[in-house]
PDB file of N, CA and C in Angstrom:
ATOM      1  N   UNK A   1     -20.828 -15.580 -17.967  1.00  0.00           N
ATOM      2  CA  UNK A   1     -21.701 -16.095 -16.939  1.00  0.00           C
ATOM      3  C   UNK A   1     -21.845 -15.090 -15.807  1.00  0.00           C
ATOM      4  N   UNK A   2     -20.862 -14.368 -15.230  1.00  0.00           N
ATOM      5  CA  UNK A   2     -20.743 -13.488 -14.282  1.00  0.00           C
ATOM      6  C   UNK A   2     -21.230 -12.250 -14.702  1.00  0.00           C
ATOM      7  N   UNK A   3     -21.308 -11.667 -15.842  1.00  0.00           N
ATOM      8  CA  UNK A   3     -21.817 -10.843 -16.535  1.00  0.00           C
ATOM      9  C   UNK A   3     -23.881 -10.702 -16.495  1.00  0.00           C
ATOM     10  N   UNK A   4     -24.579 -11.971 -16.705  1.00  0.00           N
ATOM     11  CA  UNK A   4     -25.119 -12.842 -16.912  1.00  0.00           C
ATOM     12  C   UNK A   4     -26.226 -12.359 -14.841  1.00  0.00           C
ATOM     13  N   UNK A   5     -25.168 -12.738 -14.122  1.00  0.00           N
ATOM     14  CA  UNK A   5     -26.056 -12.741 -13.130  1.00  0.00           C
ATOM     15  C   UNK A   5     -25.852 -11.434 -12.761  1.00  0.00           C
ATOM     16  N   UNK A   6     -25.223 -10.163 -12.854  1.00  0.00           N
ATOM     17  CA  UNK A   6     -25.056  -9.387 -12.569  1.00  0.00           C
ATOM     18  C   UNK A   6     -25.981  -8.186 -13.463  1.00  0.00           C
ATOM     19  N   UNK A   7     -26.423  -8.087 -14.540  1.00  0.00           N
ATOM     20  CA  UNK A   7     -26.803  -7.528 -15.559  1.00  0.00           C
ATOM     21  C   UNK A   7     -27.893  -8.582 -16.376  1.00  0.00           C
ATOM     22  N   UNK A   8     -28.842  -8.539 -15.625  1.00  0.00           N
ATOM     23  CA  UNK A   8     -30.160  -9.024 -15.907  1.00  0.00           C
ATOM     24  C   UNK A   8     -30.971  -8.778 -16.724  1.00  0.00           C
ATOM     25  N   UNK A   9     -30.454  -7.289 -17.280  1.00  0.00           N
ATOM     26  CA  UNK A   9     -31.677  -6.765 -18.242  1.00  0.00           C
ATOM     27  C   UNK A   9     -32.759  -6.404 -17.672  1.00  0.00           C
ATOM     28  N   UNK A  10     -33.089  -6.431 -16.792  1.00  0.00           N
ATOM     29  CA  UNK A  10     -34.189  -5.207 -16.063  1.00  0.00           C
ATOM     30  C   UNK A  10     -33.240  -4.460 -14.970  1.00  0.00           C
ATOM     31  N   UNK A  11     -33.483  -3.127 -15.376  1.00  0.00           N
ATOM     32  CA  UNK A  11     -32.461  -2.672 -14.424  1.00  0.00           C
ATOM     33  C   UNK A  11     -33.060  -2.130 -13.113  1.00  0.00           C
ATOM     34  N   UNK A  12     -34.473  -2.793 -12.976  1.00  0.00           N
ATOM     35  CA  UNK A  12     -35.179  -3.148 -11.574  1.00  0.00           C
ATOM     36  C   UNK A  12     -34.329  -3.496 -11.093  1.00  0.00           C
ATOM     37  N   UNK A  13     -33.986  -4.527 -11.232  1.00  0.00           N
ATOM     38  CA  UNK A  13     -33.448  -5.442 -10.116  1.00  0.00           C
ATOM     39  C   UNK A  13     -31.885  -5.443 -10.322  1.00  0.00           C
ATOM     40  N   UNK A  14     -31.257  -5.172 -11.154  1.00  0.00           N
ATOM     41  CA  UNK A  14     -29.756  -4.182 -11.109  1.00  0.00           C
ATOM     42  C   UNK A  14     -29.547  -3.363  -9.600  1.00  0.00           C
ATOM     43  N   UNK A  15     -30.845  -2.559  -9.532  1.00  0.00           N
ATOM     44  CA  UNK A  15     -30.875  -1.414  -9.271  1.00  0.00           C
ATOM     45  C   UNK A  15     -30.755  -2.114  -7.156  1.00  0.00           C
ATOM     46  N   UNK A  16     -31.771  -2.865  -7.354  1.00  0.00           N
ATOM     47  CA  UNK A  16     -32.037  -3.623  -6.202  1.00  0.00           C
ATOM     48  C   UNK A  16     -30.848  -4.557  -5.496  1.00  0.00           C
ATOM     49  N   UNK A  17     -30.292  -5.120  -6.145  1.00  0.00           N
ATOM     50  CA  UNK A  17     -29.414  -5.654  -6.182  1.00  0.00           C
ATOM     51  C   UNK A  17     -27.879  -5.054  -5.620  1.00  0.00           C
ATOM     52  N   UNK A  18     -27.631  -4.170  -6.214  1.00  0.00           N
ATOM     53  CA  UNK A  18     -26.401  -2.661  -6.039  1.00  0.00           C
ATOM     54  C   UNK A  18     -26.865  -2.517  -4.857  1.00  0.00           C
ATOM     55  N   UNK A  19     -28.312  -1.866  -4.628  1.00  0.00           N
ATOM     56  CA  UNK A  19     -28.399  -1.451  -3.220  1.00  0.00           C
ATOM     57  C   UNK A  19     -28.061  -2.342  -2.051  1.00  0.00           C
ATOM     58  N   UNK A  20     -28.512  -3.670  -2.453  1.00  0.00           N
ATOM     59  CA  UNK A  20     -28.755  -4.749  -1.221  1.00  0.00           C
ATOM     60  C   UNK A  20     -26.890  -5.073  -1.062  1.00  0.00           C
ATOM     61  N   UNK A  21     -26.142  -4.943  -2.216  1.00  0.00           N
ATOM     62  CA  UNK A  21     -24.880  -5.035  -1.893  1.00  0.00           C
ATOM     63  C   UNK A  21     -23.933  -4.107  -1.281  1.00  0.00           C
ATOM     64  N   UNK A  22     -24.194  -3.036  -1.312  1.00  0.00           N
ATOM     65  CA  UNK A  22     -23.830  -1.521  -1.093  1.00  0.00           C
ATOM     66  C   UNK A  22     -23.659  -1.805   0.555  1.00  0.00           C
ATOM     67  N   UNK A  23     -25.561  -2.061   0.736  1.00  0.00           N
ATOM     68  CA  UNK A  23     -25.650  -1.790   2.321  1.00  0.00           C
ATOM     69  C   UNK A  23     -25.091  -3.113   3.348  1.00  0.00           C
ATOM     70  N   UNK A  24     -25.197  -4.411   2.555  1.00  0.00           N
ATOM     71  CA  UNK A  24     -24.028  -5.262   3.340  1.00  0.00           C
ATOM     72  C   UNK A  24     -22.639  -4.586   3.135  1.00  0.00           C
ATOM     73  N   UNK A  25     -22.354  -4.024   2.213  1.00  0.00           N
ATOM     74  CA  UNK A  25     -20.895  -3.509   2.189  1.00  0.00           C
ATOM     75  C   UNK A  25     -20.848  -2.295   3.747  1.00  0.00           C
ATOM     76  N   UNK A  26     -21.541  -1.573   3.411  1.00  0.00           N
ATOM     77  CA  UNK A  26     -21.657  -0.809   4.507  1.00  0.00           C
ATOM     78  C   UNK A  26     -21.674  -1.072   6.225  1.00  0.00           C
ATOM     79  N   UNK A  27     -23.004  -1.861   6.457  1.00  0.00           N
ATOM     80  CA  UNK A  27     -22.751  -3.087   7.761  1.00  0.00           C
ATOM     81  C   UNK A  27     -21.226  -3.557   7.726  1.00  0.00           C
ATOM     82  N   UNK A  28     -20.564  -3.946   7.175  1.00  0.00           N
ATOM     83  CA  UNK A  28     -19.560  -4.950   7.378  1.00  0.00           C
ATOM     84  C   UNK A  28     -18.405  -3.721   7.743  1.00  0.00           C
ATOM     85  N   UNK A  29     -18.216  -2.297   7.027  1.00  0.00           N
ATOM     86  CA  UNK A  29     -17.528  -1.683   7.317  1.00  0.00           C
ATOM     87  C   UNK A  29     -17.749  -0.697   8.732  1.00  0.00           C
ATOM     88  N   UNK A  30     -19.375  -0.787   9.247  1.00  0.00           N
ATOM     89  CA  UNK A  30     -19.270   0.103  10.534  1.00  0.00           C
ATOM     90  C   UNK A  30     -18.543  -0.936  11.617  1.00  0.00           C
ATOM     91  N   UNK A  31     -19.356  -2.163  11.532  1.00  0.00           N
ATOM     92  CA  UNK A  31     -18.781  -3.367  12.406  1.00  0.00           C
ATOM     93  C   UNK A  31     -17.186  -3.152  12.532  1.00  0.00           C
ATOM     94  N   UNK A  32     -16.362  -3.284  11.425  1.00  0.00           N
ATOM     95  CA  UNK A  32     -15.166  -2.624  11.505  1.00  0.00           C
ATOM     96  C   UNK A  32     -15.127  -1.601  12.150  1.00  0.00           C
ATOM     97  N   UNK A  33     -15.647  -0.838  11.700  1.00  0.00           N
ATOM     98  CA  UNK A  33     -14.760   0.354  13.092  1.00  0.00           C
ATOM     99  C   UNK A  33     -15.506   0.252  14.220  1.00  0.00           C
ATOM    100  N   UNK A  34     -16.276  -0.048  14.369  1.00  0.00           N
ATOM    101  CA  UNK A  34     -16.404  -0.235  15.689  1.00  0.00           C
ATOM    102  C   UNK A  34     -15.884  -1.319  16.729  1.00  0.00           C
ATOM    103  N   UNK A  35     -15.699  -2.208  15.951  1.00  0.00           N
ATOM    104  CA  UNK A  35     -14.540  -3.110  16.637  1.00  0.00           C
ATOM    105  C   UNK A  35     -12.799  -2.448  16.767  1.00  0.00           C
ATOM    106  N   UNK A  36     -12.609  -1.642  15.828  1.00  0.00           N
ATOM    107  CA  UNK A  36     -11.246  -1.306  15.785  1.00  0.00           C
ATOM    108  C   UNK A  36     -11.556   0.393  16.949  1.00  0.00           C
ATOM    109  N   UNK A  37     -12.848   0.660  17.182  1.00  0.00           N
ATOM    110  CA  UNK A  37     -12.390   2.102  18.296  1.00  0.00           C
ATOM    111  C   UNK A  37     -12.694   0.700  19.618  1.00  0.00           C
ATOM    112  N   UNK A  38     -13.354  -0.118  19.673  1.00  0.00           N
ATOM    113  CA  UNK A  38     -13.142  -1.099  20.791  1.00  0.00           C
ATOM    114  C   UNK A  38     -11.612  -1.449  21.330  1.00  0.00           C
ATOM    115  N   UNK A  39     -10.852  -1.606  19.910  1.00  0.00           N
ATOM    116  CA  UNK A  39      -9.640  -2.150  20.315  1.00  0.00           C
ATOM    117  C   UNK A  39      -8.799  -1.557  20.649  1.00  0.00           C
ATOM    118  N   UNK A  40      -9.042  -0.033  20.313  1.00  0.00           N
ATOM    119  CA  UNK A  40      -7.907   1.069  20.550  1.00  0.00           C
ATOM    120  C   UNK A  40      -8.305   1.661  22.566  1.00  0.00           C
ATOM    121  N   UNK A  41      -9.684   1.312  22.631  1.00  0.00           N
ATOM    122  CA  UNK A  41     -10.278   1.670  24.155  1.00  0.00           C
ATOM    123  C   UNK A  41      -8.939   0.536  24.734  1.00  0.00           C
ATOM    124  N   UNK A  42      -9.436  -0.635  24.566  1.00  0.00           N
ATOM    125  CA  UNK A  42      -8.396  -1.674  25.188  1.00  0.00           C
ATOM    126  C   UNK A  42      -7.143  -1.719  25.359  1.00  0.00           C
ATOM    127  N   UNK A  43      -6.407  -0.963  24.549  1.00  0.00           N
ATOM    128  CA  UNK A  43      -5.080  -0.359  24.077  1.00  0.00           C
ATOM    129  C   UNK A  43      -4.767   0.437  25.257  1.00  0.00           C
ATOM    130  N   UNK A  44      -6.003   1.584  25.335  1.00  0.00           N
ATOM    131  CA  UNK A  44      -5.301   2.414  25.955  1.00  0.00           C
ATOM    132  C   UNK A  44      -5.902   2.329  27.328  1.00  0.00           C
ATOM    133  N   UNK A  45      -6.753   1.226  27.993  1.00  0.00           N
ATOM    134  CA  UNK A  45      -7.090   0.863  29.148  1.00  0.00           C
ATOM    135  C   UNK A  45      -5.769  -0.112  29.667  1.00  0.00           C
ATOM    136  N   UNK A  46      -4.972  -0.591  28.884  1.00  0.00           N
ATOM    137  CA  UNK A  46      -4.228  -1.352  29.070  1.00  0.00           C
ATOM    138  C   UNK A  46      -2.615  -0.343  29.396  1.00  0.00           C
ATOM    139  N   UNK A  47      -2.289   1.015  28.813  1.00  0.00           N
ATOM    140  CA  UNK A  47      -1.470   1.126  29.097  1.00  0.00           C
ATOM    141  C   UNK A  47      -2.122   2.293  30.717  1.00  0.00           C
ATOM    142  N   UNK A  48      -3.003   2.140  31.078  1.00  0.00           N
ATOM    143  CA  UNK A  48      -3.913   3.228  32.025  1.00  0.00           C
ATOM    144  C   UNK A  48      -3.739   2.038  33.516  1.00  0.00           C
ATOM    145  N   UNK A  49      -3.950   1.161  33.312  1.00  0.00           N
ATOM    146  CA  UNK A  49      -4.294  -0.042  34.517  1.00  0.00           C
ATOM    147  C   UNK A  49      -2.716  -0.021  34.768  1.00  0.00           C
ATOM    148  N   UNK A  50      -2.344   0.615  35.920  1.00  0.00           N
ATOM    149  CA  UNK A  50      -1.183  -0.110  36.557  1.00  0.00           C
ATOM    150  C   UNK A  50      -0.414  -0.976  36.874  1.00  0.00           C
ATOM    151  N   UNK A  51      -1.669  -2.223  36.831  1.00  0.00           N
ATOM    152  CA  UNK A  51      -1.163  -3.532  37.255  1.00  0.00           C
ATOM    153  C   UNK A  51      -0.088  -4.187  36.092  1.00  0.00           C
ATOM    154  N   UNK A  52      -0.420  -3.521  34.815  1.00  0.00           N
ATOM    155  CA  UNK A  52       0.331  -4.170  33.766  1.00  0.00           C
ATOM    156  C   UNK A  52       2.163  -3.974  33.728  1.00  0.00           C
ATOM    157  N   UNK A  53       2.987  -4.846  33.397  1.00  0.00           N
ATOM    158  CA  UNK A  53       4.409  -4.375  33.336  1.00  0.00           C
ATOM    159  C   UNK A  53       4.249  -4.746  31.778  1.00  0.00           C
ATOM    160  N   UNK A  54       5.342  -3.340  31.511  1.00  0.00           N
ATOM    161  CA  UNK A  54       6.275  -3.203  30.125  1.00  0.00           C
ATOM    162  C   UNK A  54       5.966  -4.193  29.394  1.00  0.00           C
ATOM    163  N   UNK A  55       6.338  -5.291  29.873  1.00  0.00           N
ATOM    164  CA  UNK A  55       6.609  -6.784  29.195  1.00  0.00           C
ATOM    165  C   UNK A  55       5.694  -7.272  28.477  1.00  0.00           C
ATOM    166  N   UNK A  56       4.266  -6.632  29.192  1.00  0.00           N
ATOM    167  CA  UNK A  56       3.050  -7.341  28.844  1.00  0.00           C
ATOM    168  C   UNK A  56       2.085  -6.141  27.691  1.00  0.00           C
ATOM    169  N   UNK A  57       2.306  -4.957  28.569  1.00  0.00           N
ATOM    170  CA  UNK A  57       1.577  -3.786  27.485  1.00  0.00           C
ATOM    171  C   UNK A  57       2.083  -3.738  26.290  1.00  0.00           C
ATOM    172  N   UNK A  58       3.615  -3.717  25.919  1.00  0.00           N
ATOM    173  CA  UNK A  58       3.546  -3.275  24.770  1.00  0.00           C
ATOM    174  C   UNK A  58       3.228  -3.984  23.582  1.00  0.00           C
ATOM    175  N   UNK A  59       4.218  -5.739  23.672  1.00  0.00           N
ATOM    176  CA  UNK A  59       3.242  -6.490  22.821  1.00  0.00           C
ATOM    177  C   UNK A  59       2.196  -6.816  22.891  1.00  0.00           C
ATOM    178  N   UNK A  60       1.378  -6.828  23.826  1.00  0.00           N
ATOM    179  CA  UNK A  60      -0.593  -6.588  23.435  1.00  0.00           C
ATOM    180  C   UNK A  60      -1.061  -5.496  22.755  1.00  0.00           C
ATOM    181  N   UNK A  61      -0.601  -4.436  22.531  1.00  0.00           N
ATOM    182  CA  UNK A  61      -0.543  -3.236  22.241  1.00  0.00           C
ATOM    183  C   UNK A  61      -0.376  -3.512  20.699  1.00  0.00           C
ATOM    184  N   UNK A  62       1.037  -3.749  20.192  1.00  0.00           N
ATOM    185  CA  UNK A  62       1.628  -4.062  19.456  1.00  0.00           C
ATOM    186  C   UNK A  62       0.332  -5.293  18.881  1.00  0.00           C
ATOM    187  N   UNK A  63      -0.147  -6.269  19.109  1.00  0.00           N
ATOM    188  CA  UNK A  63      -0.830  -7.345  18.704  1.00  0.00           C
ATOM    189  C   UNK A  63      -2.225  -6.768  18.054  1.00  0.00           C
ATOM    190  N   UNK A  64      -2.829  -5.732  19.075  1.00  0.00           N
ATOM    191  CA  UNK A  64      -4.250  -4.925  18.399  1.00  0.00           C
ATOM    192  C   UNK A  64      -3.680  -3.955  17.690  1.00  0.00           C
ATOM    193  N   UNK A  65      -2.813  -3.680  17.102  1.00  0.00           N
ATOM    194  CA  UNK A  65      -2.409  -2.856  16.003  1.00  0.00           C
ATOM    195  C   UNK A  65      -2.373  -3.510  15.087  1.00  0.00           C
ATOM    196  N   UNK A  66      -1.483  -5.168  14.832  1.00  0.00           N
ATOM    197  CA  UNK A  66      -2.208  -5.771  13.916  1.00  0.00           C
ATOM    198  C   UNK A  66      -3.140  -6.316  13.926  1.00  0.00           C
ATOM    199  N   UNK A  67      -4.165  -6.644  14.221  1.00  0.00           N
ATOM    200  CA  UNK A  67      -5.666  -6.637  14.219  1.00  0.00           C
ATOM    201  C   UNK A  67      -6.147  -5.801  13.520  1.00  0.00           C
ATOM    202  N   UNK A  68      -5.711  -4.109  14.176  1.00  0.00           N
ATOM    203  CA  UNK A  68      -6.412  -3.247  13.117  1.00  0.00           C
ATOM    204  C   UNK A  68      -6.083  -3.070  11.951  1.00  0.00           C
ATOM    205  N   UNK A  69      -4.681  -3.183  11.422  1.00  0.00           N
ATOM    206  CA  UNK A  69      -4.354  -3.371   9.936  1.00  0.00           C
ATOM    207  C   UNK A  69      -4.921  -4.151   9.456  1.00  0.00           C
ATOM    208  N   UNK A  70      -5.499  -5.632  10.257  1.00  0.00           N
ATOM    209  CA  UNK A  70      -5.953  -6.477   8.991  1.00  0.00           C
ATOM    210  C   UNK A  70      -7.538  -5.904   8.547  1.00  0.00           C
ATOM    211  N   UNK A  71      -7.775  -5.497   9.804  1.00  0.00           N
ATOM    212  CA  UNK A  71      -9.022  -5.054   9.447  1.00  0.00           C
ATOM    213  C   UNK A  71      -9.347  -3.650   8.320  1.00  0.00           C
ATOM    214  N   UNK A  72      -8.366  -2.817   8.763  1.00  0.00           N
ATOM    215  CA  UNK A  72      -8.081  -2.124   7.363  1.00  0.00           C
ATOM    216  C   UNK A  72      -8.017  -2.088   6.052  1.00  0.00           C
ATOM    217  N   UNK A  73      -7.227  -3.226   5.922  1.00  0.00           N
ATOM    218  CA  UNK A  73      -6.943  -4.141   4.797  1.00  0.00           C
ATOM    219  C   UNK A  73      -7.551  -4.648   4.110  1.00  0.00           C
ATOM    220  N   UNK A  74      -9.058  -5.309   4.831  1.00  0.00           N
ATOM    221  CA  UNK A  74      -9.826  -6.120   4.309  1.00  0.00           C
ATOM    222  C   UNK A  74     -11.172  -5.653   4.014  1.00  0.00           C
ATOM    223  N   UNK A  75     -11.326  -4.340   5.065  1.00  0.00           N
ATOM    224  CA  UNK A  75     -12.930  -3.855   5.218  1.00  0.00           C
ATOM    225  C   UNK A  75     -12.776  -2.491   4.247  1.00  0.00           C
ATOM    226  N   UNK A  76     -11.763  -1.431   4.583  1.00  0.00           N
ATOM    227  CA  UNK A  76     -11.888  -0.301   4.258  1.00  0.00           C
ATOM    228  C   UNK A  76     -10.977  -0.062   2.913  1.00  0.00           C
ATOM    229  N   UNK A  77      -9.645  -1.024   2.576  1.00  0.00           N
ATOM    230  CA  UNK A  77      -9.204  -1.032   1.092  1.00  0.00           C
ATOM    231  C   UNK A  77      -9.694  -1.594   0.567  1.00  0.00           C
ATOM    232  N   UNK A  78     -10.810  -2.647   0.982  1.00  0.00           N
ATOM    233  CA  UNK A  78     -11.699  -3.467  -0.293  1.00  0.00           C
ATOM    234  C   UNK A  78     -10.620  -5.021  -0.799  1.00  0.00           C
ATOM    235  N   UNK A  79      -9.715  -5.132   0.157  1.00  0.00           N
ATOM    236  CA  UNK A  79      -8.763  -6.348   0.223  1.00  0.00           C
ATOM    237  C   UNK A  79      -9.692  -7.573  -0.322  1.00  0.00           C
ATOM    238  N   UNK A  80     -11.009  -7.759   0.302  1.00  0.00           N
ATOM    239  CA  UNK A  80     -11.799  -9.029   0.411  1.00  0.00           C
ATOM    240  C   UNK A  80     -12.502  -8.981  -0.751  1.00  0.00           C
ATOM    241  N   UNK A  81     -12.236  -7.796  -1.787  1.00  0.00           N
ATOM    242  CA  UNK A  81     -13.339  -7.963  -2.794  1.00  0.00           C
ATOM    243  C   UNK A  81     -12.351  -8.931  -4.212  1.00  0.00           C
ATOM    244  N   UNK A  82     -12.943  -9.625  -4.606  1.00  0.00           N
ATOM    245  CA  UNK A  82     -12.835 -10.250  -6.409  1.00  0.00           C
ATOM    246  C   UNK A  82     -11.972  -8.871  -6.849  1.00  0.00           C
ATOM    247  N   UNK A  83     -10.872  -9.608  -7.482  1.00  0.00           N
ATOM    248  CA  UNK A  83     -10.510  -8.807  -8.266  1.00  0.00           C
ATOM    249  C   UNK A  83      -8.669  -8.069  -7.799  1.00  0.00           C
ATOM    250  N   UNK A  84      -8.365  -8.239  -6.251  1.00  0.00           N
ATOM    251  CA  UNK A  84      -7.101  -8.246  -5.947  1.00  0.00           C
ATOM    252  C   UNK A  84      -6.482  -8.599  -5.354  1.00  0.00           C
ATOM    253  N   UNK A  85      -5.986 -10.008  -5.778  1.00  0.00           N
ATOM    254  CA  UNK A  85      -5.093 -11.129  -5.632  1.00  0.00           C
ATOM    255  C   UNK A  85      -4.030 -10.358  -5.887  1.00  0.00           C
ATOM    256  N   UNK A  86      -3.700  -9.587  -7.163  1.00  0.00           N
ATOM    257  CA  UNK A  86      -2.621  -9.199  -6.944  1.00  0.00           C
ATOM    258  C   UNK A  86      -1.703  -8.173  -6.081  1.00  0.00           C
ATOM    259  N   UNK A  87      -2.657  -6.813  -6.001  1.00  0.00           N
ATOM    260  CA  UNK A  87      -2.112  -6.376  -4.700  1.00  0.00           C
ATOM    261  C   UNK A  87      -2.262  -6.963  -3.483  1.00  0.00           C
ATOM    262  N   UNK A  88      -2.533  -7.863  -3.221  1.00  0.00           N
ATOM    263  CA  UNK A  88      -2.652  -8.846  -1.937  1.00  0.00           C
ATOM    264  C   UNK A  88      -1.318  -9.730  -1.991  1.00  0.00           C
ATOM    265  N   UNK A  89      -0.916 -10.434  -3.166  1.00  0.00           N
ATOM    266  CA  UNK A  89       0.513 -11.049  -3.424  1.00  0.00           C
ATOM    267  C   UNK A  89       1.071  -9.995  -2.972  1.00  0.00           C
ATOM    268  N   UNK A  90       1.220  -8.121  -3.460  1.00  0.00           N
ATOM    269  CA  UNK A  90       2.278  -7.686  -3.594  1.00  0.00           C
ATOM    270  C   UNK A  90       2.480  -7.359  -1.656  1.00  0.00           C
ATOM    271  N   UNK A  91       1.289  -7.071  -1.528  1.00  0.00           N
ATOM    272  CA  UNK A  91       1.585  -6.785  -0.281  1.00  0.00           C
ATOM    273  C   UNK A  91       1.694  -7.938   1.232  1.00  0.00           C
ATOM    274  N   UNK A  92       1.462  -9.082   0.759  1.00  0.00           N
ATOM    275  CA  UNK A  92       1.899 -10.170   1.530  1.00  0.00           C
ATOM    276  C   UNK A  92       3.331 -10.521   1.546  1.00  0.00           C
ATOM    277  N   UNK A  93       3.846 -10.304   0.157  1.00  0.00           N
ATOM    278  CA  UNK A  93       5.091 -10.702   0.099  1.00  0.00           C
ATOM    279  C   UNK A  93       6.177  -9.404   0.961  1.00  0.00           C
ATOM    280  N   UNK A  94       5.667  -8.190   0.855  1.00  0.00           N
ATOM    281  CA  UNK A  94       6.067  -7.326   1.513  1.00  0.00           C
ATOM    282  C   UNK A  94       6.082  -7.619   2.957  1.00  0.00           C
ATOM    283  N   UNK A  95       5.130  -7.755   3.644  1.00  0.00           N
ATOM    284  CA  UNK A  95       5.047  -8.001   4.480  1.00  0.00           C
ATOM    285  C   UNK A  95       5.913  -9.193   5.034  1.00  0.00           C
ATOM    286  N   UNK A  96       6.188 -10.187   4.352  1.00  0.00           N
ATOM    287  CA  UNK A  96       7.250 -11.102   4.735  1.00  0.00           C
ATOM    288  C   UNK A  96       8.691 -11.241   4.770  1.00  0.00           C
ATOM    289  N   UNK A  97       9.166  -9.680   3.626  1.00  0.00           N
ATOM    290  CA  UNK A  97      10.330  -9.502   3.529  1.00  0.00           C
ATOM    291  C   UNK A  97      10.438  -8.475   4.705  1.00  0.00           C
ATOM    292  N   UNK A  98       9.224  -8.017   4.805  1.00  0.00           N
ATOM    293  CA  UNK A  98       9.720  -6.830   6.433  1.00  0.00           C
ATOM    294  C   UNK A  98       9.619  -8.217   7.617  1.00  0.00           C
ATOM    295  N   UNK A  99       9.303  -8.924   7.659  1.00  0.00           N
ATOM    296  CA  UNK A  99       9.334  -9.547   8.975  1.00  0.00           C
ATOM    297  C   UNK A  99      10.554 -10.257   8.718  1.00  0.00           C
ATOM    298  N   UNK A 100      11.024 -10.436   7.972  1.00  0.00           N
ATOM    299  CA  UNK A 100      12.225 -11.427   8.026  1.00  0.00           C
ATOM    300  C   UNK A 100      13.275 -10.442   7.407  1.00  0.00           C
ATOM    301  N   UNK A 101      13.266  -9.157   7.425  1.00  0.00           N
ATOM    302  CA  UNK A 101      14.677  -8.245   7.912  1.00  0.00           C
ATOM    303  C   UNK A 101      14.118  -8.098   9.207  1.00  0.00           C
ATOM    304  N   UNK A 102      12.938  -7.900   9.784  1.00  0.00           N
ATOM    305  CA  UNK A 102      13.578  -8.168  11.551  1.00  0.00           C
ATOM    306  C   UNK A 102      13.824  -8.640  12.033  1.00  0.00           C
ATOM    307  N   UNK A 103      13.427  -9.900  11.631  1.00  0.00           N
ATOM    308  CA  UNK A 103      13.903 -10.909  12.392  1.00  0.00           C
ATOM    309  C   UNK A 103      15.608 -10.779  12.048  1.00  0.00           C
ATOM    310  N   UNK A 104      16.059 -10.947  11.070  1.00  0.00           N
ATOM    311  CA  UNK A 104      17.542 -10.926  10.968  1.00  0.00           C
ATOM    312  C   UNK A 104      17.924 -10.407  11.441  1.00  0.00           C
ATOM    313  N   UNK A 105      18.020  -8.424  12.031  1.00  0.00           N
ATOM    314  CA  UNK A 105      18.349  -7.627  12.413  1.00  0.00           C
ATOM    315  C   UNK A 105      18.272  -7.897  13.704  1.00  0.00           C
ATOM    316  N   UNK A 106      16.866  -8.347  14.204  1.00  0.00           N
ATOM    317  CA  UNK A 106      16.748  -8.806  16.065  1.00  0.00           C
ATOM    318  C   UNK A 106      17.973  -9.704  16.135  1.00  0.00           C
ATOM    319  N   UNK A 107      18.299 -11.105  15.246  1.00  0.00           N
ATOM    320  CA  UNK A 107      19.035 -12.053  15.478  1.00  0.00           C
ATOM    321  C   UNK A 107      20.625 -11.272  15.590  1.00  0.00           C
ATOM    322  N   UNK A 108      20.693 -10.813  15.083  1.00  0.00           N
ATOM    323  CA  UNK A 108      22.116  -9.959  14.759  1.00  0.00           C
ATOM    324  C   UNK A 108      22.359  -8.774  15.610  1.00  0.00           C
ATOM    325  N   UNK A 109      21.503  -8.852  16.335  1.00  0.00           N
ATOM    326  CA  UNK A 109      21.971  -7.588  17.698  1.00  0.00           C
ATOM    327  C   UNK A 109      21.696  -8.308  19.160  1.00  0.00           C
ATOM    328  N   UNK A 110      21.136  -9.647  18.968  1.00  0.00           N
ATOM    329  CA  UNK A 110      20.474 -10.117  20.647  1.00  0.00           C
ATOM    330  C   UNK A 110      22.091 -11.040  20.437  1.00  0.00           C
ATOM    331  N   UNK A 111      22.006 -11.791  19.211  1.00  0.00           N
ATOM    332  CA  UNK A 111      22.963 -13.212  19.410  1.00  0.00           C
ATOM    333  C   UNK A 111      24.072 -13.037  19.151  1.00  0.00           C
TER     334      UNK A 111
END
């Protein structure tokens, strides 16, 4: 069936089709970076403004860094496309075994 809507047999509209997907692919990835050089301006307006203490810059800092990984993740490795669930398992689960050795490690040096 997926075969079916994709491969029409005129490769008119194959052809049309690829393109019209290509260039939403494309839109969706400038939007990405341009939101992610937005976030890095903010980053570094934030450690520039005086008014801010330690307390507050670095985890905001720290917070648009993940922002930009997800956006990495999803726009520029192709995360959001059909087809990888599984490196998405592998790397979610990663991601949960790194947050929970820090957390252990934070718990085991504050408490």
């Amino acid at each position: 069936m997926a075969n079916q809507q994709l491969n029409s047999g005129n490769p008119r509209v194959d052809i049309e089709y690829r393109r019209k997907k290509n260039a939403e692919e494309m839109r969706y990835q400038l939007v990405s970076f341009a939101l992610m050089i937005f976030l890095t301006l903010i980053a570094f307006a934030a450690v520039a403004i005086k008014g801010f203490t330690a307390w507050f810059t670095i985890p905001f800092i720290i917070l648009l860094a993940v922002v930009q990984v997800i956006f990495q993740l999803y726009y520029f490795m192709h995360m959001s496309h059909k087809g990888h669930e599984a490196p998405s398992l592998f790397l979610y689960s990663g991601v949960l075994v790194g947050a929970i050795t820090i957390l252990a490690f934070t718990t085991i040096i504050w408490w």
